[in-house]
N, C-alpha and C. Protein backbone atom coordinates (compact mmCIF):
# COMPACT_ATOMS: atom_id res chain seq x y z
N UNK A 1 -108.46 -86.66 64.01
CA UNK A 1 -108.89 -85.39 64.55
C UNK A 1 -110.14 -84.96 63.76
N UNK A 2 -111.35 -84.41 64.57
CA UNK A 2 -112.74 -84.35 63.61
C UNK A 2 -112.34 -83.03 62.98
N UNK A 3 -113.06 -82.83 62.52
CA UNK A 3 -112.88 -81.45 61.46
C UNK A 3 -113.47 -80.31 62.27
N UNK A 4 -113.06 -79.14 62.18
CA UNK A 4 -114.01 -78.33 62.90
C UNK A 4 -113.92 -77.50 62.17
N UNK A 5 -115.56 -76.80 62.32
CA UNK A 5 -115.80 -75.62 61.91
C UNK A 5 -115.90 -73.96 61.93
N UNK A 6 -115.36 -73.14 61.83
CA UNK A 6 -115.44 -72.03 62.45
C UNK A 6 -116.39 -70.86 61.50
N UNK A 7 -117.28 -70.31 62.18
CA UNK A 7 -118.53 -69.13 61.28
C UNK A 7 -118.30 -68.02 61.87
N UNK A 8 -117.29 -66.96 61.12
CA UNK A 8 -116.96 -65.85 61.43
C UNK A 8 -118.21 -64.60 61.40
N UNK A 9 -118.39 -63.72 61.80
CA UNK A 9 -119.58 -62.80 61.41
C UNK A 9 -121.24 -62.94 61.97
N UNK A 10 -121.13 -64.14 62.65
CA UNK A 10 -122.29 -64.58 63.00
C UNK A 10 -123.10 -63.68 64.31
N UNK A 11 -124.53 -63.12 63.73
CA UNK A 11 -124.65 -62.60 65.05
C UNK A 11 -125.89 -62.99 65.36
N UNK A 12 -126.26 -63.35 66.91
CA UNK A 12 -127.08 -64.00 67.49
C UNK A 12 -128.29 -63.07 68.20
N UNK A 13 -129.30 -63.20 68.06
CA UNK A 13 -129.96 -62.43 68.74
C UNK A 13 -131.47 -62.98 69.35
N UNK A 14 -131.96 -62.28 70.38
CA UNK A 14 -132.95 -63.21 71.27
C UNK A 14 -134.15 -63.14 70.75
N UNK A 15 -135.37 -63.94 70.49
CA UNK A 15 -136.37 -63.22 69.48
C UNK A 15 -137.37 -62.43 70.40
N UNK A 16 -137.53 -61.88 69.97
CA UNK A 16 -138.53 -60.50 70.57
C UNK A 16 -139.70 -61.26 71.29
N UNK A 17 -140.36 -60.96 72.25
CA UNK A 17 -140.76 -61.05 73.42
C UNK A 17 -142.28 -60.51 72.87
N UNK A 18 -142.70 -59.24 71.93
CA UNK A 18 -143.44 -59.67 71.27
C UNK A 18 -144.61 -60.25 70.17
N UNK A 19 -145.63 -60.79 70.34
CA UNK A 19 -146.53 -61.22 69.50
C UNK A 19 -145.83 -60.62 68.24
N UNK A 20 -145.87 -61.92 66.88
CA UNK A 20 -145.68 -60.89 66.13
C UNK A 20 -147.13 -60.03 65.08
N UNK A 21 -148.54 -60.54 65.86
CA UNK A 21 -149.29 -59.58 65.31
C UNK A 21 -149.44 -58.24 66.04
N UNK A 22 -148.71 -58.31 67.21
CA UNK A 22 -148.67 -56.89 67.91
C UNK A 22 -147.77 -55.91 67.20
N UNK A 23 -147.11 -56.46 66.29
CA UNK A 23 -146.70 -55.90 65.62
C UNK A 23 -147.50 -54.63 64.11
N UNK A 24 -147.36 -53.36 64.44
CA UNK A 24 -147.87 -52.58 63.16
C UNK A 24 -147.20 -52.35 61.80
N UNK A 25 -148.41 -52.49 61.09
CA UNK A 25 -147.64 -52.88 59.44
C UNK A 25 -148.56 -51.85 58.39
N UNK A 26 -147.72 -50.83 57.68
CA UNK A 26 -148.53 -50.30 57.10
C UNK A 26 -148.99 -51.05 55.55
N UNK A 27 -150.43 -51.27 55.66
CA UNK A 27 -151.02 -52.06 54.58
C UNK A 27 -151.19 -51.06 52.93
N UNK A 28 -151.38 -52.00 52.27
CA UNK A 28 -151.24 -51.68 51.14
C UNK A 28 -152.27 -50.47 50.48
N UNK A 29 -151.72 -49.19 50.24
CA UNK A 29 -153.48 -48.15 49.64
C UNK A 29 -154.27 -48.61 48.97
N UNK A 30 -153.57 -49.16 48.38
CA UNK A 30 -155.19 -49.80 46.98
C UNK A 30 -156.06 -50.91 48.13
N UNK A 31 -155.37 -51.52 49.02
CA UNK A 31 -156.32 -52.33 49.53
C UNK A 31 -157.18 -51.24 50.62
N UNK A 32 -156.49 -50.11 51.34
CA UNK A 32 -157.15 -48.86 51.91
C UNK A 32 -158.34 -48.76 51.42
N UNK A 33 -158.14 -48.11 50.05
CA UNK A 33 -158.67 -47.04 49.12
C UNK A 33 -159.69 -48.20 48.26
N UNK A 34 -160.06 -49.39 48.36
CA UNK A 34 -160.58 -50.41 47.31
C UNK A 34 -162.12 -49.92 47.11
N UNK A 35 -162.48 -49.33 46.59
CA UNK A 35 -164.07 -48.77 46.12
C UNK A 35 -164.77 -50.02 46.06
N UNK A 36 -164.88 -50.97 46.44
CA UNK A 36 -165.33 -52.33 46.32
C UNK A 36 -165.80 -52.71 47.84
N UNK A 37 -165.13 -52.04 48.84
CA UNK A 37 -164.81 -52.51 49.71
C UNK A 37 -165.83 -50.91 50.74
N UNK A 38 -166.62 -50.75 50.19
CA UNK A 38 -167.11 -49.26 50.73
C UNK A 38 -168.88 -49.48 50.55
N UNK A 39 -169.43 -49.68 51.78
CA UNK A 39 -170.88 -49.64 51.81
C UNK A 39 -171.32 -49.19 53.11
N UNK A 40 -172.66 -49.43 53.37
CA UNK A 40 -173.01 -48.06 54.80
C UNK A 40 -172.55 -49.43 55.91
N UNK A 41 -173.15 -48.66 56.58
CA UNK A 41 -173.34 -50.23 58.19
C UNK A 41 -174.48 -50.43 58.25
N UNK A 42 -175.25 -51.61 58.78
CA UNK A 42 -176.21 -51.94 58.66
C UNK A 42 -177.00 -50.63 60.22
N UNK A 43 -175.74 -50.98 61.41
CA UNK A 43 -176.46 -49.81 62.49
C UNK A 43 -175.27 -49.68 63.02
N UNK A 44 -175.43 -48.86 64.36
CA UNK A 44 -174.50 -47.90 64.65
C UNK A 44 -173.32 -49.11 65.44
N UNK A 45 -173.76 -49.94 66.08
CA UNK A 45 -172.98 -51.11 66.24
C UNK A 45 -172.18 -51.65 65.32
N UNK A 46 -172.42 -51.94 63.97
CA UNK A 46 -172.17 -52.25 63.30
C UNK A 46 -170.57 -51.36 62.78
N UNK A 47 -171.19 -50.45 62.62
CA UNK A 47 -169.96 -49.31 62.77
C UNK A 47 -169.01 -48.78 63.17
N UNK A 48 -169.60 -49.41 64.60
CA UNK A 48 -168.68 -49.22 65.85
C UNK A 48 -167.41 -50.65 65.48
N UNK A 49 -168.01 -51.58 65.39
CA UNK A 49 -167.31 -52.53 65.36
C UNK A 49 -166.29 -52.68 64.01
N UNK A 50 -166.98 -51.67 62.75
CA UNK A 50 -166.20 -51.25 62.08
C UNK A 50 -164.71 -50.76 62.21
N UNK A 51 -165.17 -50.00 62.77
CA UNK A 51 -163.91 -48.57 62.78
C UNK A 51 -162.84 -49.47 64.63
N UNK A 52 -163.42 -49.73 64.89
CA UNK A 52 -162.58 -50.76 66.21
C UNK A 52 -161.79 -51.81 65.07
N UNK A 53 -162.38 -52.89 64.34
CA UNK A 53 -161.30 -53.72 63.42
C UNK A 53 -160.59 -52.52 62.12
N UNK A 54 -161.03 -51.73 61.59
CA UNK A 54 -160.56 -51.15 60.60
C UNK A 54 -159.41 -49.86 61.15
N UNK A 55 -159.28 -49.71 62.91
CA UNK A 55 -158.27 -49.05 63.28
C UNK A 55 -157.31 -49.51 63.62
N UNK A 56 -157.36 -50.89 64.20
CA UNK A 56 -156.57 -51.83 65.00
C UNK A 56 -155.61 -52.33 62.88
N UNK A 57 -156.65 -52.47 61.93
CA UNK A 57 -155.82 -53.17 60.29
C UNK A 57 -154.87 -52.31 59.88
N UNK A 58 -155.64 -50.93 59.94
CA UNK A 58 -155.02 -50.02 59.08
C UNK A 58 -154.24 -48.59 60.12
N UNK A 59 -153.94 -48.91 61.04
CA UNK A 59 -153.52 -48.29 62.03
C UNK A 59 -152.19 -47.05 61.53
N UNK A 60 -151.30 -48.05 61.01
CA UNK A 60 -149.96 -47.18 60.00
C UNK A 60 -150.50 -45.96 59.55
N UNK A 61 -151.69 -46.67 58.83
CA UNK A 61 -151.90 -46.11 57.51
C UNK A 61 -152.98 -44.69 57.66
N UNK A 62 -153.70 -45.19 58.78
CA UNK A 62 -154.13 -43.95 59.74
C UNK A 62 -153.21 -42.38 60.01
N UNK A 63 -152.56 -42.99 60.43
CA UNK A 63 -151.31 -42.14 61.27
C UNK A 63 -150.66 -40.81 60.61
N UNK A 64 -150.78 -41.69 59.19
CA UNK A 64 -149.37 -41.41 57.79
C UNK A 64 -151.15 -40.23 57.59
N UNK A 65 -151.99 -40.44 57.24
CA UNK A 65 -153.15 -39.82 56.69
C UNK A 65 -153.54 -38.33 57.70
N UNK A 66 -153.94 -38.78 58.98
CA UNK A 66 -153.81 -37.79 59.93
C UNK A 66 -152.50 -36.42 60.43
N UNK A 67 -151.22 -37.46 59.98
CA UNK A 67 -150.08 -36.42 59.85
C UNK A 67 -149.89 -35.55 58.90
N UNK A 68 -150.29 -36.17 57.55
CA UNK A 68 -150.75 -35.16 56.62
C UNK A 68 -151.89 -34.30 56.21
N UNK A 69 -152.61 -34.27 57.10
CA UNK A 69 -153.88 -33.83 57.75
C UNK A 69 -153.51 -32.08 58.10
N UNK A 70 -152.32 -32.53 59.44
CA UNK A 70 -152.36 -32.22 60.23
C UNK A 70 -150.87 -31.13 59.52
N UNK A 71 -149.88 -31.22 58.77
CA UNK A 71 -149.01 -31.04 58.13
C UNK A 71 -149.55 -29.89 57.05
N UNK A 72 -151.19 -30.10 56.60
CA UNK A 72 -151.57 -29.29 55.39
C UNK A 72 -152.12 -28.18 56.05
N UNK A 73 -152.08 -28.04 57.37
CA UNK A 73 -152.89 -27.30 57.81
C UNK A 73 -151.84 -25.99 58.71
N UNK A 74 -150.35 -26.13 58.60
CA UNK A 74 -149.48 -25.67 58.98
C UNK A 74 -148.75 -25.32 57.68
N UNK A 75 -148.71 -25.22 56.29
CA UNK A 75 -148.58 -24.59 55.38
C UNK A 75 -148.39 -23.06 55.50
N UNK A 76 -148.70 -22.47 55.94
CA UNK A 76 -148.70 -20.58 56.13
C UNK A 76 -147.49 -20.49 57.23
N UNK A 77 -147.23 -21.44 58.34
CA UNK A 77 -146.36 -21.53 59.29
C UNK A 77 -145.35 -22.05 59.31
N UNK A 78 -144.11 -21.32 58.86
CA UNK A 78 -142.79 -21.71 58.36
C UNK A 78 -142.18 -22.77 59.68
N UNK A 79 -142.27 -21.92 60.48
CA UNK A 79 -141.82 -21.96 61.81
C UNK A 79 -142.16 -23.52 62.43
N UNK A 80 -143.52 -23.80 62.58
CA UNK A 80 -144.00 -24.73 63.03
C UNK A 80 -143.43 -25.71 61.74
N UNK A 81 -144.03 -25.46 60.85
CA UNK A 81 -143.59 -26.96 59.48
C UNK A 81 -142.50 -27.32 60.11
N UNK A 82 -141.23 -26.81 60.66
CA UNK A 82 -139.93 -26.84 60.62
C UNK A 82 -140.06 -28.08 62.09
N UNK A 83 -140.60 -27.42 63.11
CA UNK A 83 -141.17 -28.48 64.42
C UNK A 83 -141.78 -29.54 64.20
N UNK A 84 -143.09 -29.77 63.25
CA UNK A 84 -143.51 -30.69 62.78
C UNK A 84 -142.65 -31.75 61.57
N UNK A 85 -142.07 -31.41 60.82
CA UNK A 85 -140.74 -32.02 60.71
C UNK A 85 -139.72 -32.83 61.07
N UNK A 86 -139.35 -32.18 62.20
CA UNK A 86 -138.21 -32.54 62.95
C UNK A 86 -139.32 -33.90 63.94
N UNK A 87 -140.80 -33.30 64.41
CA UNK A 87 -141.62 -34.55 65.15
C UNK A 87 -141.58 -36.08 63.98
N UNK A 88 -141.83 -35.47 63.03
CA UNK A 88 -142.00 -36.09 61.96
C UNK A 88 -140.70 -37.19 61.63
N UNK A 89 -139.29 -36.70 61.91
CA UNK A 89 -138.65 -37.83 61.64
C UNK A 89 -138.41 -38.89 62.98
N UNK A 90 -138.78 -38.39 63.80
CA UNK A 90 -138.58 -39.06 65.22
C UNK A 90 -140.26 -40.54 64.84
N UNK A 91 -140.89 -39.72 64.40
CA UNK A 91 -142.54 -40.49 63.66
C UNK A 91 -141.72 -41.90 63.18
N UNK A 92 -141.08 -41.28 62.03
CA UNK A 92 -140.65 -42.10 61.09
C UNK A 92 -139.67 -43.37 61.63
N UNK A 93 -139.08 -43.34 62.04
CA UNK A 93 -138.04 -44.37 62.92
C UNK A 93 -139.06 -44.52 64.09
N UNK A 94 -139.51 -44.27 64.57
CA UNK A 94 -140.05 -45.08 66.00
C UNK A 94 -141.45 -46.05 65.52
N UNK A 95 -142.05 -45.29 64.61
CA UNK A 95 -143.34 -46.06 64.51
C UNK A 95 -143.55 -46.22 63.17
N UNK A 96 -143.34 -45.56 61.46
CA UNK A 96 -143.91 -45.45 60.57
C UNK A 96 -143.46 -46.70 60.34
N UNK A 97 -141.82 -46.64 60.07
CA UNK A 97 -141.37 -47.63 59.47
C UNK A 97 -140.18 -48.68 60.35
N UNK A 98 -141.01 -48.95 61.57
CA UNK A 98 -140.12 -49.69 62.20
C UNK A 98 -140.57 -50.82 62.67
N UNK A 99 -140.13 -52.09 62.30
CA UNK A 99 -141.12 -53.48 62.55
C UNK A 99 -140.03 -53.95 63.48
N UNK A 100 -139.38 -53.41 64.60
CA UNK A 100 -139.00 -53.74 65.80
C UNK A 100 -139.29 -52.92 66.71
N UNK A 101 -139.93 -53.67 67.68
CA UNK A 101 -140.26 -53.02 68.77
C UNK A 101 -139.20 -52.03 69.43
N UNK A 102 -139.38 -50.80 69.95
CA UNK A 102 -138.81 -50.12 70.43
C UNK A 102 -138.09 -50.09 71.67
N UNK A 103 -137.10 -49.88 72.39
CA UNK A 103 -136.10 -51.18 73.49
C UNK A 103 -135.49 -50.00 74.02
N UNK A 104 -136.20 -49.63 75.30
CA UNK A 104 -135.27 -48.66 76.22
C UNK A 104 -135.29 -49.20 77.68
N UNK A 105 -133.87 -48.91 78.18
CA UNK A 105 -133.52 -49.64 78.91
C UNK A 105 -133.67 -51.74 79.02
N UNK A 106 -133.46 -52.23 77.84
CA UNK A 106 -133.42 -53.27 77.36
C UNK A 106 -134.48 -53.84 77.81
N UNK A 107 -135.66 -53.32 77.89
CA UNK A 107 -136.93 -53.37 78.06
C UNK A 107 -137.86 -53.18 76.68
N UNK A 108 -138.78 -53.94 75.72
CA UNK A 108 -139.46 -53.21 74.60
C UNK A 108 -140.63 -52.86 75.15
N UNK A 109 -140.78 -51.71 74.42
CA UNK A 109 -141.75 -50.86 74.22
C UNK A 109 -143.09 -51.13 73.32
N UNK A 110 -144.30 -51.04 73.92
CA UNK A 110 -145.38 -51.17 73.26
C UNK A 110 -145.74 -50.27 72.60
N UNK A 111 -146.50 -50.64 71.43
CA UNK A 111 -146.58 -49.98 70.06
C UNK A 111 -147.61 -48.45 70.43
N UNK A 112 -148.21 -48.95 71.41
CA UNK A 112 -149.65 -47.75 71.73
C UNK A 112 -149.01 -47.25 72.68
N UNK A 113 -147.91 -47.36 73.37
CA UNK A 113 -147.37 -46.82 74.20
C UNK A 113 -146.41 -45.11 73.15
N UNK A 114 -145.56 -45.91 71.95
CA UNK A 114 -144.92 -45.33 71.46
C UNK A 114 -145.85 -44.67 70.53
N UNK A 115 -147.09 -44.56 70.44
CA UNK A 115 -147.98 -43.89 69.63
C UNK A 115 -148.72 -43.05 70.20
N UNK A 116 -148.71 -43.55 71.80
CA UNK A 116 -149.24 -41.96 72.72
C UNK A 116 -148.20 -41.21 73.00
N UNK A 117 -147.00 -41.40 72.90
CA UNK A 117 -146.10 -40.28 73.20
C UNK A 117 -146.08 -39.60 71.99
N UNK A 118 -145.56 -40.44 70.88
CA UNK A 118 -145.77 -39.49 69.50
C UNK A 118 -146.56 -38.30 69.23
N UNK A 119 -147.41 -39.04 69.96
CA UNK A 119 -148.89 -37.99 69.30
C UNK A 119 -149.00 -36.68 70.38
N UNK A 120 -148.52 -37.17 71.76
CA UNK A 120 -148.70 -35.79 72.81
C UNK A 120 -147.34 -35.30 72.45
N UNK A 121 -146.32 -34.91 71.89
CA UNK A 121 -145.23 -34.42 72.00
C UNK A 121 -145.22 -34.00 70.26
N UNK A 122 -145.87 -34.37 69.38
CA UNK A 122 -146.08 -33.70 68.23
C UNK A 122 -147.09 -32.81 68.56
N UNK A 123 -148.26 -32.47 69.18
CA UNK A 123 -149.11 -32.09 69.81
C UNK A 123 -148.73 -30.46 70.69
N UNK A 124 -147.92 -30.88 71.59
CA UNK A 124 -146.86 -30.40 72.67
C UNK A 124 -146.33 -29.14 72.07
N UNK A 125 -145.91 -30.37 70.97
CA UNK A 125 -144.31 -28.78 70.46
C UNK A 125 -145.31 -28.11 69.20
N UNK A 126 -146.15 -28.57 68.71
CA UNK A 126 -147.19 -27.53 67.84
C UNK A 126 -147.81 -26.59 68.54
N UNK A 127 -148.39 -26.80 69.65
CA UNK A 127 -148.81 -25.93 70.75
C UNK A 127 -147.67 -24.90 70.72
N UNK A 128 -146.78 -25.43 71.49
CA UNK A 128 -145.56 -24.30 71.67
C UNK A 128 -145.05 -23.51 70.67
N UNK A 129 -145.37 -23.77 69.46
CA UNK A 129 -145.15 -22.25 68.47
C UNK A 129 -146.03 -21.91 67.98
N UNK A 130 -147.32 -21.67 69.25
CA UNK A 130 -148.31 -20.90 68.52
C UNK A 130 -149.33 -20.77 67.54
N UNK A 131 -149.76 -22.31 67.04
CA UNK A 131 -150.89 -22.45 66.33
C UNK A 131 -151.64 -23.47 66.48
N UNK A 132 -151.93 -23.29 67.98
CA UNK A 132 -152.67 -24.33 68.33
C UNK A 132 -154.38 -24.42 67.65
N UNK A 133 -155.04 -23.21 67.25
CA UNK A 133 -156.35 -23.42 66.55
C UNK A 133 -156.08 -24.45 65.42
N UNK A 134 -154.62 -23.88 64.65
CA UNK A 134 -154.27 -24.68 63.75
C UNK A 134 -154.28 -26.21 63.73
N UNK A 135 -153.44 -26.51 65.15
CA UNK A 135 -153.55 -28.14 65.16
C UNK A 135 -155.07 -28.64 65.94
N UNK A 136 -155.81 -27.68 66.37
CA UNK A 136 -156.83 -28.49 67.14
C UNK A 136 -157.03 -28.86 65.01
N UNK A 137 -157.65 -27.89 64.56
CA UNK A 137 -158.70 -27.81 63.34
C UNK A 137 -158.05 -29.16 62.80
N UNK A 138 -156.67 -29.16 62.17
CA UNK A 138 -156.45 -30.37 61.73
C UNK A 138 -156.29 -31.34 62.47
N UNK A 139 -156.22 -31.97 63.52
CA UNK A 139 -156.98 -32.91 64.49
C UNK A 139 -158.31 -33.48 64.19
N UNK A 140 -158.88 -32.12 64.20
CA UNK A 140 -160.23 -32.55 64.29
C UNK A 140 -160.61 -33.23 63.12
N UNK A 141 -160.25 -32.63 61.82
CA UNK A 141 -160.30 -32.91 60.37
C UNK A 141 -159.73 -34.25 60.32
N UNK A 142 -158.63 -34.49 61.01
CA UNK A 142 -158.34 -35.81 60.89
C UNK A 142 -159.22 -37.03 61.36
N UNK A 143 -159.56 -36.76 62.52
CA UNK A 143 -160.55 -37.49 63.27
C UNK A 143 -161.40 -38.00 62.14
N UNK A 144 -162.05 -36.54 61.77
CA UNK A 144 -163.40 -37.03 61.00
C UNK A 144 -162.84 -37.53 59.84
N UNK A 145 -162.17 -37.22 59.22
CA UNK A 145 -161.48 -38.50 58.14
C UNK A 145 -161.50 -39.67 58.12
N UNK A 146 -160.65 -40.18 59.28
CA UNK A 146 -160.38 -41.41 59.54
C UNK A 146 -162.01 -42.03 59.97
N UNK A 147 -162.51 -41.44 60.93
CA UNK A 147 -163.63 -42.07 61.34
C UNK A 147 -164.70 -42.41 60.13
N UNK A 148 -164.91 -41.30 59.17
CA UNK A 148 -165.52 -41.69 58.26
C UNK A 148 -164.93 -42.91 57.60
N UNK A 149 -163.92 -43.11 56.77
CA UNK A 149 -163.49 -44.12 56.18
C UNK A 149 -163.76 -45.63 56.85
N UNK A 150 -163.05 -45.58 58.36
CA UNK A 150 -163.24 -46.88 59.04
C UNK A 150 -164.87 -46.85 59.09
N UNK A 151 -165.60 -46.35 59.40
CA UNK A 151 -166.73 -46.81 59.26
C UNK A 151 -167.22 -47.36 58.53
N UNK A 152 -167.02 -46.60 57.09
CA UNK A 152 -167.38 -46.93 56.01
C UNK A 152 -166.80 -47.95 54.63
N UNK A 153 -165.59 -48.49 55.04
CA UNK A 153 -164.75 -49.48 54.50
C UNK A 153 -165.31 -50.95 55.59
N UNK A 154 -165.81 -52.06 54.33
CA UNK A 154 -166.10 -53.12 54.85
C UNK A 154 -164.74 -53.61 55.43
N UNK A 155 -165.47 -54.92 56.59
CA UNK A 155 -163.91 -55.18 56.70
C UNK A 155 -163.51 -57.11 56.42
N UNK A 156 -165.20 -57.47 55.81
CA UNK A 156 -165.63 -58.76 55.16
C UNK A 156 -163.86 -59.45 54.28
N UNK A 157 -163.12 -58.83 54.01
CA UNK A 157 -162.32 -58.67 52.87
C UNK A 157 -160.80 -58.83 53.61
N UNK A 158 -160.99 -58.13 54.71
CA UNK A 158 -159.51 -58.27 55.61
C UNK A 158 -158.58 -59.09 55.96
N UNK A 159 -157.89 -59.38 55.62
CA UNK A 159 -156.65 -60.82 56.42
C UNK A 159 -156.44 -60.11 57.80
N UNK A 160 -156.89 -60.74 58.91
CA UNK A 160 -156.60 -60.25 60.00
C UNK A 160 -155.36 -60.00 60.43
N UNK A 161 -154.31 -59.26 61.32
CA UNK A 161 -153.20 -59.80 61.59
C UNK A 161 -153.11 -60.81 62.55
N UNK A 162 -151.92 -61.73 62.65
CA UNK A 162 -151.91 -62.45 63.26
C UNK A 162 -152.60 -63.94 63.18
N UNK A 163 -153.24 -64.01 62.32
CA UNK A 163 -154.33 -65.02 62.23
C UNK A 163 -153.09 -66.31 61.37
N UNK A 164 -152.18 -65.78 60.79
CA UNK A 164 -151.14 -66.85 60.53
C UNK A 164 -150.21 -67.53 61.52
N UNK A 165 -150.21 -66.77 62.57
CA UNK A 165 -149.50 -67.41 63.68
C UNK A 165 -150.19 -67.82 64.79
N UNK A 166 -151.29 -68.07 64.96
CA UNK A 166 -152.44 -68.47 66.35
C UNK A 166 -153.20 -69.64 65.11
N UNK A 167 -152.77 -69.75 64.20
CA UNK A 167 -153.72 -70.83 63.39
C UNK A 167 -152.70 -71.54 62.57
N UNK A 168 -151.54 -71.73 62.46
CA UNK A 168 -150.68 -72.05 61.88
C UNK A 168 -150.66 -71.54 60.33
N UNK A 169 -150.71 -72.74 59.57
CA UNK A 169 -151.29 -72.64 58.12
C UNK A 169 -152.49 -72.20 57.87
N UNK A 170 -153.05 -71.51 57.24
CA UNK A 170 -154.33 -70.79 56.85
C UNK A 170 -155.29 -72.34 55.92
N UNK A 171 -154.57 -72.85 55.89
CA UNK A 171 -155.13 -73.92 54.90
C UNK A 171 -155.60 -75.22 55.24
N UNK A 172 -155.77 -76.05 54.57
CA UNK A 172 -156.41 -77.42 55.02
C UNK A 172 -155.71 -77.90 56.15
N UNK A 173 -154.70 -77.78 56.62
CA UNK A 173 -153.82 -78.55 57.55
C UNK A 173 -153.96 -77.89 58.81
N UNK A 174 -154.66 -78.58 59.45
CA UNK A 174 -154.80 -78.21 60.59
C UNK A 174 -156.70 -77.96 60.95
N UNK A 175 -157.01 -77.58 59.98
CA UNK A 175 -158.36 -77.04 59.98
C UNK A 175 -159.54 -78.33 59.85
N UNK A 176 -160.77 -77.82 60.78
CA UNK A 176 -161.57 -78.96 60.72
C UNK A 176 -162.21 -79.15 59.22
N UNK A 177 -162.72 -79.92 59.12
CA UNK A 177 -163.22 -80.76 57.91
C UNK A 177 -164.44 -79.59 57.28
N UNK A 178 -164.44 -79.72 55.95
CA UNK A 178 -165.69 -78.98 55.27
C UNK A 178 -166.91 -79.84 55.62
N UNK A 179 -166.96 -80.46 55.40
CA UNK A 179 -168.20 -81.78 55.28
C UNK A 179 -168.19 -82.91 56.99
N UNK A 180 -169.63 -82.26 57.79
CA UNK A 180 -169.76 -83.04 59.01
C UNK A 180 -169.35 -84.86 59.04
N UNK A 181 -168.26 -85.11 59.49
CA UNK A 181 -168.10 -86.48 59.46
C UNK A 181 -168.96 -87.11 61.07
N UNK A 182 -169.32 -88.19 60.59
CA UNK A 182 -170.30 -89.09 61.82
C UNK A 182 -169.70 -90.43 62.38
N UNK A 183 -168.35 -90.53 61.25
CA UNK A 183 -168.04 -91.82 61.24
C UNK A 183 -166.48 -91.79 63.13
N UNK A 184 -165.94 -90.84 62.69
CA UNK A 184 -164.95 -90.87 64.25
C UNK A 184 -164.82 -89.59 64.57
N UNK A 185 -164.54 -89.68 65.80
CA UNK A 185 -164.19 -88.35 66.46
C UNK A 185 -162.96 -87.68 66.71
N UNK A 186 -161.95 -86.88 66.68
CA UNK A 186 -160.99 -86.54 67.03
C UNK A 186 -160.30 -86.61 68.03
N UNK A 187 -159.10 -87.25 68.50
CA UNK A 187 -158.68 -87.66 69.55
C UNK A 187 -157.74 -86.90 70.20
């Protein structure tokens, strides 16, 4: 009689559907914040194309900066802090710190999907108690925050996401040769 085995506790699950660089990851501050990593743009293109890769890297880390933006500026307003709060932990589980896609009706949810609702329904219910100058101003303050920084943070320095899984190994294996060979061609 063969032996058999039995694995109690085991739980199986389907792998997510997707990409895992579609996935958002909040990156490290010192690599944010790297004073090394901070010079003008050469032109406004340049800039542009800045703040397009440096929103898509640091996207988390955006979010977390603009909420506290937007959080310092509701200080005098007991009332609202208390709304922004309560938006704030719904923030926290859906998008700050959650590296699974979000699954309603056993369907997942896209990340910019769950980051435009966030943002109109933190938005929404700040409106609704009344200090909306309040949240335009810190909005706006945020904006120009962020925009300044991504502009102005090189992005020469970046590990892209995703670039480990569309390229396998980052390293010699796989990758074409340093030095033009003449002698064969790749088959």
């Amino acid at each position: 009689m063969p032996p058999t085995s039995t694995t109690y506790g085991t739980i199986t699950s389907n792998p997510t559907t997707f990409p895992s660089h579609a996935k958002h990851t909040r990156r490290p501050w010192p690599e944010l914040f790297s004073l090394s990593s901070f010079c003008l743009p050469i032109s406004a293109g340049d800039a542009k194309a800045r703040i397009k890769i440096n929103l898509s890297y640091f996207r988390v880390n955006y979010v977390i900066i603009a909420l506290t933006i937007l959080f310092l500026t509701l200080l005098w307003h007991p009332t609202s802090m208390i709304v922004f709060l309560i938006t704030f932990i719904f923030w926290w589980f859906l998008y700050l710190f959650n590296d699974n896609p979000v699954v309603i009706f056993n369907r997942p949810v896209d990340g910019n999907v769950v980051l435009g609702v966030l943002s109109f329904a933190t938005v929404l219910l700040l409106v609704l108690t009344h200090v909306g100058i309040n949240v335009l101003v810190g909005l706006i303050i945020g904006v120009v925050v962020v925009g300044i920084h991504a502009a102005f943070r090189g992005t020469e320095d970046l590990g892209f996401p995703g670039e480990e899984e569309e390229n396998g190994l980052l390293s010699v294996v796989g990758s074409q040769p340093l030095r033009p060979t003449s002698g064969y061609h790749r088959i």
